[in-house]
C-alpha atoms as a PDB file:
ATOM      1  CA  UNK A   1      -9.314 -36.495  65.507  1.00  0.00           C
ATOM      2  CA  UNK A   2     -10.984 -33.185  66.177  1.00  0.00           C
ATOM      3  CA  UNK A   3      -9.576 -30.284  66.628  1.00  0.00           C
ATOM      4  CA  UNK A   4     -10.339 -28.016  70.090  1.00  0.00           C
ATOM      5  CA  UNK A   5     -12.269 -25.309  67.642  1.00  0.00           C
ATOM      6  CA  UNK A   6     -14.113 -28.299  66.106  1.00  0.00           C
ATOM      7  CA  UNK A   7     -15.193 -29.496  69.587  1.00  0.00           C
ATOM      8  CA  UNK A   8     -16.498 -25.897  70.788  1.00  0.00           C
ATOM      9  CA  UNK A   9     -18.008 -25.373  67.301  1.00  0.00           C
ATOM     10  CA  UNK A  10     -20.043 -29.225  67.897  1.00  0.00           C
ATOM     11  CA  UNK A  11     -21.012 -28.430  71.777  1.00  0.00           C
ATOM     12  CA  UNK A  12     -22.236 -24.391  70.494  1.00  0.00           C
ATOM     13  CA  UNK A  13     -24.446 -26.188  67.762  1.00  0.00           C
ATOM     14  CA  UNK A  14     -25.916 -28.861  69.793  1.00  0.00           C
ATOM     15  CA  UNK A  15     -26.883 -26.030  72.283  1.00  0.00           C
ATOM     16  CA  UNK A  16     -28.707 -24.000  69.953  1.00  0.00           C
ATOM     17  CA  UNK A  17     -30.123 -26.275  67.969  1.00  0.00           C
ATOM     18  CA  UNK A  18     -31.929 -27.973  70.715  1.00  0.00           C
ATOM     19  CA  UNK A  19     -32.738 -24.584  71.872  1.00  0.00           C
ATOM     20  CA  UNK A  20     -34.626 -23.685  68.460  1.00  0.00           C
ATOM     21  CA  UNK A  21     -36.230 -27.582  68.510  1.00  0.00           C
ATOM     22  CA  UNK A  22     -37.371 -27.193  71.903  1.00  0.00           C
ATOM     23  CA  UNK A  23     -38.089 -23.595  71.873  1.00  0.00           C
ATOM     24  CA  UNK A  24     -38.203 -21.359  68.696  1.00  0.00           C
ATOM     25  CA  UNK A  25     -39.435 -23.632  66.220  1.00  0.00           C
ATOM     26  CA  UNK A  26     -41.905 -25.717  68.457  1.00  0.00           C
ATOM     27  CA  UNK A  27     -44.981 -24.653  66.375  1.00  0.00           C
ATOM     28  CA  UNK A  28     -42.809 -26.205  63.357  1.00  0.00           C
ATOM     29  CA  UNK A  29     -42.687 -29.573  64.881  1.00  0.00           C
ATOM     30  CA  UNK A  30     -46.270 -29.406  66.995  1.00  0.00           C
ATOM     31  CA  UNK A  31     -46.328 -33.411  68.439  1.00  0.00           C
ATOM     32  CA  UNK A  32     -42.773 -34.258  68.481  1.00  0.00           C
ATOM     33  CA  UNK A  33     -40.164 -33.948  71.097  1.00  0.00           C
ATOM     34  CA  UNK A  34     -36.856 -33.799  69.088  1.00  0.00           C
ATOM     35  CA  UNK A  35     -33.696 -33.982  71.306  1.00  0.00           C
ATOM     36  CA  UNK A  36     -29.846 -33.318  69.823  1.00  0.00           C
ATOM     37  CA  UNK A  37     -28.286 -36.426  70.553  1.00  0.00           C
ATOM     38  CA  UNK A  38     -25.150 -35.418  68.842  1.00  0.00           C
ATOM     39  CA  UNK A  39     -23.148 -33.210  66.844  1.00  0.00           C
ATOM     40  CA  UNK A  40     -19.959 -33.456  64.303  1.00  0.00           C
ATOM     41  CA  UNK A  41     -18.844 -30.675  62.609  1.00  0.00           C
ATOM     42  CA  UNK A  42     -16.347 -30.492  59.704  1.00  0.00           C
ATOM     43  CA  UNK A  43     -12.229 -29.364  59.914  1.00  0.00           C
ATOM     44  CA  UNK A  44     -13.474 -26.335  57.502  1.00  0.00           C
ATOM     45  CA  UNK A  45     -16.410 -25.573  60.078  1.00  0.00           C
ATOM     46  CA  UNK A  46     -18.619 -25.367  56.772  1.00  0.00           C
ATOM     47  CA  UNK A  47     -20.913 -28.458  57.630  1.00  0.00           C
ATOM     48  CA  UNK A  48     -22.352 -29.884  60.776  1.00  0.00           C
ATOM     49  CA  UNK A  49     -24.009 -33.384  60.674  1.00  0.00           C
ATOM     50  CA  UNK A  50     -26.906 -33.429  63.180  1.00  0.00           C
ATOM     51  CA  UNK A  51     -28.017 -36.546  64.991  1.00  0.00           C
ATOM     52  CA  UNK A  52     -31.461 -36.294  66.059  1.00  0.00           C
ATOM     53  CA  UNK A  53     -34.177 -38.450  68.376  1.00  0.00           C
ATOM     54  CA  UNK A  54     -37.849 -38.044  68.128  1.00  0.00           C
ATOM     55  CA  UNK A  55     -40.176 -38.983  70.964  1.00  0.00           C
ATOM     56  CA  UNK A  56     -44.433 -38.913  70.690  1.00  0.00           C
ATOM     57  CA  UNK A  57     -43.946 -39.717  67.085  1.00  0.00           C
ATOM     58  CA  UNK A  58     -45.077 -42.327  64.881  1.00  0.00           C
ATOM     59  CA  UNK A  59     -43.023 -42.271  62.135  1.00  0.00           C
ATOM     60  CA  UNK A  60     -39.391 -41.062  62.816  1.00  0.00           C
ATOM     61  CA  UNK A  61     -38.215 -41.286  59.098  1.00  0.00           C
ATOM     62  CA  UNK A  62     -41.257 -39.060  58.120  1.00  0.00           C
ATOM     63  CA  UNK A  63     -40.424 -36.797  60.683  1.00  0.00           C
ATOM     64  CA  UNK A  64     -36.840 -36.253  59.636  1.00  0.00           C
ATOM     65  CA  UNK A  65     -37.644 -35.844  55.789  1.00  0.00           C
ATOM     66  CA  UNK A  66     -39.873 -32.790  57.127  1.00  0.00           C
ATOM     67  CA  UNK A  67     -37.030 -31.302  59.367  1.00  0.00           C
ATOM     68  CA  UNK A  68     -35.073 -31.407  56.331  1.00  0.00           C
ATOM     69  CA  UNK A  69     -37.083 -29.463  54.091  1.00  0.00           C
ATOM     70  CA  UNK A  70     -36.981 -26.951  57.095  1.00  0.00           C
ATOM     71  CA  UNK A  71     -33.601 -27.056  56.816  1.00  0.00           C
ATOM     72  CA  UNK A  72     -33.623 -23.305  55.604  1.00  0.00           C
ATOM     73  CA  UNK A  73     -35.320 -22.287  57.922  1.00  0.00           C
ATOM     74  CA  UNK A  74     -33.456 -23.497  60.837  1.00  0.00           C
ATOM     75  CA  UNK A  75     -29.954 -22.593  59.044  1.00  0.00           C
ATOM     76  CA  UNK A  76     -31.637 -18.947  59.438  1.00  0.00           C
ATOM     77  CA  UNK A  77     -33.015 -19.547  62.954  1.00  0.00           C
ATOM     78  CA  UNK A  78     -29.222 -20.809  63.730  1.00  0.00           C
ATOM     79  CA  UNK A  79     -27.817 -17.774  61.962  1.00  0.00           C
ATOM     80  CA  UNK A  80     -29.527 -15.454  64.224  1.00  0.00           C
ATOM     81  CA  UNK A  81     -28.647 -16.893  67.288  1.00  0.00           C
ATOM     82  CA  UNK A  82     -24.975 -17.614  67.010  1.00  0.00           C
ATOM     83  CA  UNK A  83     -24.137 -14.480  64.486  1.00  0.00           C
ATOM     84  CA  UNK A  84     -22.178 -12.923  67.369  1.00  0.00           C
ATOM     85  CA  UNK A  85     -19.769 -16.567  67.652  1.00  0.00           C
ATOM     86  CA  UNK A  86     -19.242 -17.466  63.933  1.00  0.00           C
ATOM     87  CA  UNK A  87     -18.507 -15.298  61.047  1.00  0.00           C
ATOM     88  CA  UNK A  88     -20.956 -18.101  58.792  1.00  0.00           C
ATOM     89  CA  UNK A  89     -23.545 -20.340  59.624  1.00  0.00           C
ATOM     90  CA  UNK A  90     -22.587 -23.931  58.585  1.00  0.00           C
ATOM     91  CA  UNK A  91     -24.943 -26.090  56.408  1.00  0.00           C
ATOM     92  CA  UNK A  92     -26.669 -28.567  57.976  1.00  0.00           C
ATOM     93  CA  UNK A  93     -27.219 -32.519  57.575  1.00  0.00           C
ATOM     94  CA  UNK A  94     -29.479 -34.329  59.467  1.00  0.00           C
ATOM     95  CA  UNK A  95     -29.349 -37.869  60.847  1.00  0.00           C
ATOM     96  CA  UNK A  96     -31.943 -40.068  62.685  1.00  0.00           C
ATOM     97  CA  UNK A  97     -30.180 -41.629  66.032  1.00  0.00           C
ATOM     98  CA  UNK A  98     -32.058 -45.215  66.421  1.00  0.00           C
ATOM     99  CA  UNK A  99     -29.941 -45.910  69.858  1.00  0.00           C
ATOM    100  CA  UNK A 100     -32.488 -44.701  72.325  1.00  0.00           C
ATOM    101  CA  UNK A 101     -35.074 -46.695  70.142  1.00  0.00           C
ATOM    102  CA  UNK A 102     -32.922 -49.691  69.942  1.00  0.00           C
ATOM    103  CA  UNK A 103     -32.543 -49.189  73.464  1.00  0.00           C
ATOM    104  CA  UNK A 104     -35.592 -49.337  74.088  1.00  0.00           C
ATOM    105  CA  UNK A 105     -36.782 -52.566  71.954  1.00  0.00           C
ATOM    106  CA  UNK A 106     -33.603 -54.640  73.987  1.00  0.00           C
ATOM    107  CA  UNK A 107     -34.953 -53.671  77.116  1.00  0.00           C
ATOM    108  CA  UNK A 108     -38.545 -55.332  75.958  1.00  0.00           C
ATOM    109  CA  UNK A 109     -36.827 -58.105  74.328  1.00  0.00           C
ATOM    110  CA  UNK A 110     -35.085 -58.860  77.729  1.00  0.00           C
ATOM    111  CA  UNK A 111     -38.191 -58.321  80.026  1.00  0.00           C
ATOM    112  CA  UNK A 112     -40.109 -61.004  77.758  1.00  0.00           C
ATOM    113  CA  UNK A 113     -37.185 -63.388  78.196  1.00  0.00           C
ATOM    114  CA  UNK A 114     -38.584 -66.587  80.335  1.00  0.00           C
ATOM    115  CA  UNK A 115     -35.436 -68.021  82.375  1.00  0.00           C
ATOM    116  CA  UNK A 116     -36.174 -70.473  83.914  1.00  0.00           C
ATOM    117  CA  UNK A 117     -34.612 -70.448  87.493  1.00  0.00           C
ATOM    118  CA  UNK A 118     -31.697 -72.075  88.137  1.00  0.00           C
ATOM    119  CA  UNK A 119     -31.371 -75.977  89.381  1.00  0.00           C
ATOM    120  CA  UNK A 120     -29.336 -77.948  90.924  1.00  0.00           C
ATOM    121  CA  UNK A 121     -26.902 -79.210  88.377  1.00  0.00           C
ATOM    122  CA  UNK A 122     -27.266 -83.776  87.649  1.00  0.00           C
ATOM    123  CA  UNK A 123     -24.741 -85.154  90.098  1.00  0.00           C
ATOM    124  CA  UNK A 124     -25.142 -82.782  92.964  1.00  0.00           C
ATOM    125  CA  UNK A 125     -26.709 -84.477  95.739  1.00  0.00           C
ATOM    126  CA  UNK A 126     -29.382 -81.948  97.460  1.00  0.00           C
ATOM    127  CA  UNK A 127     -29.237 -83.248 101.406  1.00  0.00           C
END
């Protein structure tokens, strides 16, 4: 269970972070839209694990190995912006969230479904 301060800490990162994604570091990541899905961050406050969704990209798995050797440089980017909040910026891990793309690839399996439409049933009499 987390604690209140682990809850504020997890709703302040998500913020910023998709404020440095969306804005700040947008010439880092030129093609992709990268939304926050989700944050956790640690009882000691030291870490926060970072769920992430790219759209307009090809290759999601590529595009989180880059993120993550940016990792410095959005620890610093984070740093800056929340220096006034927290006393030290936490490390970050990154995570790719698949549920908007597993979402997505139900929905088309259901839309190519062919039901066909429903009969009468053997032994009802149609008058």
């Amino acid at each position: 269970m987390e604690s209140k301060r682990q809850i504020k800490v997890a709703r302040l990162m998500q913020k910023e972070l998709s404020e440095i994604f969306q804005r700040d570091a947008k010439s880092m990541f030129t093609n992709n839209i990268i939304s926050v899905t989700r944050t956790s961050v640690s009882p000691d406050l030291g870490l926060v694990k970072v769920w992430l969704s790219f759209l307009k990209t090809n290759d999601a798995h590529k595009s989180l190995e880059y993120i993550d050797s940016k990792k410095k440089e959005i620890r610093w980017m984070l740093g800056n912006r929340i220096s006034k909040q927290m006393r030290r910026v936490p490390e970050l891990a990154f995570f790719l969230d698949d549920g908007a793309e597993h979402a997505f690839k139900m929905d088309e399996l259901l839309k190519n479904l062919n039901i066909p439409p429903e009969g009468p049933e053997e032994g009802d009499s149609v008058n």
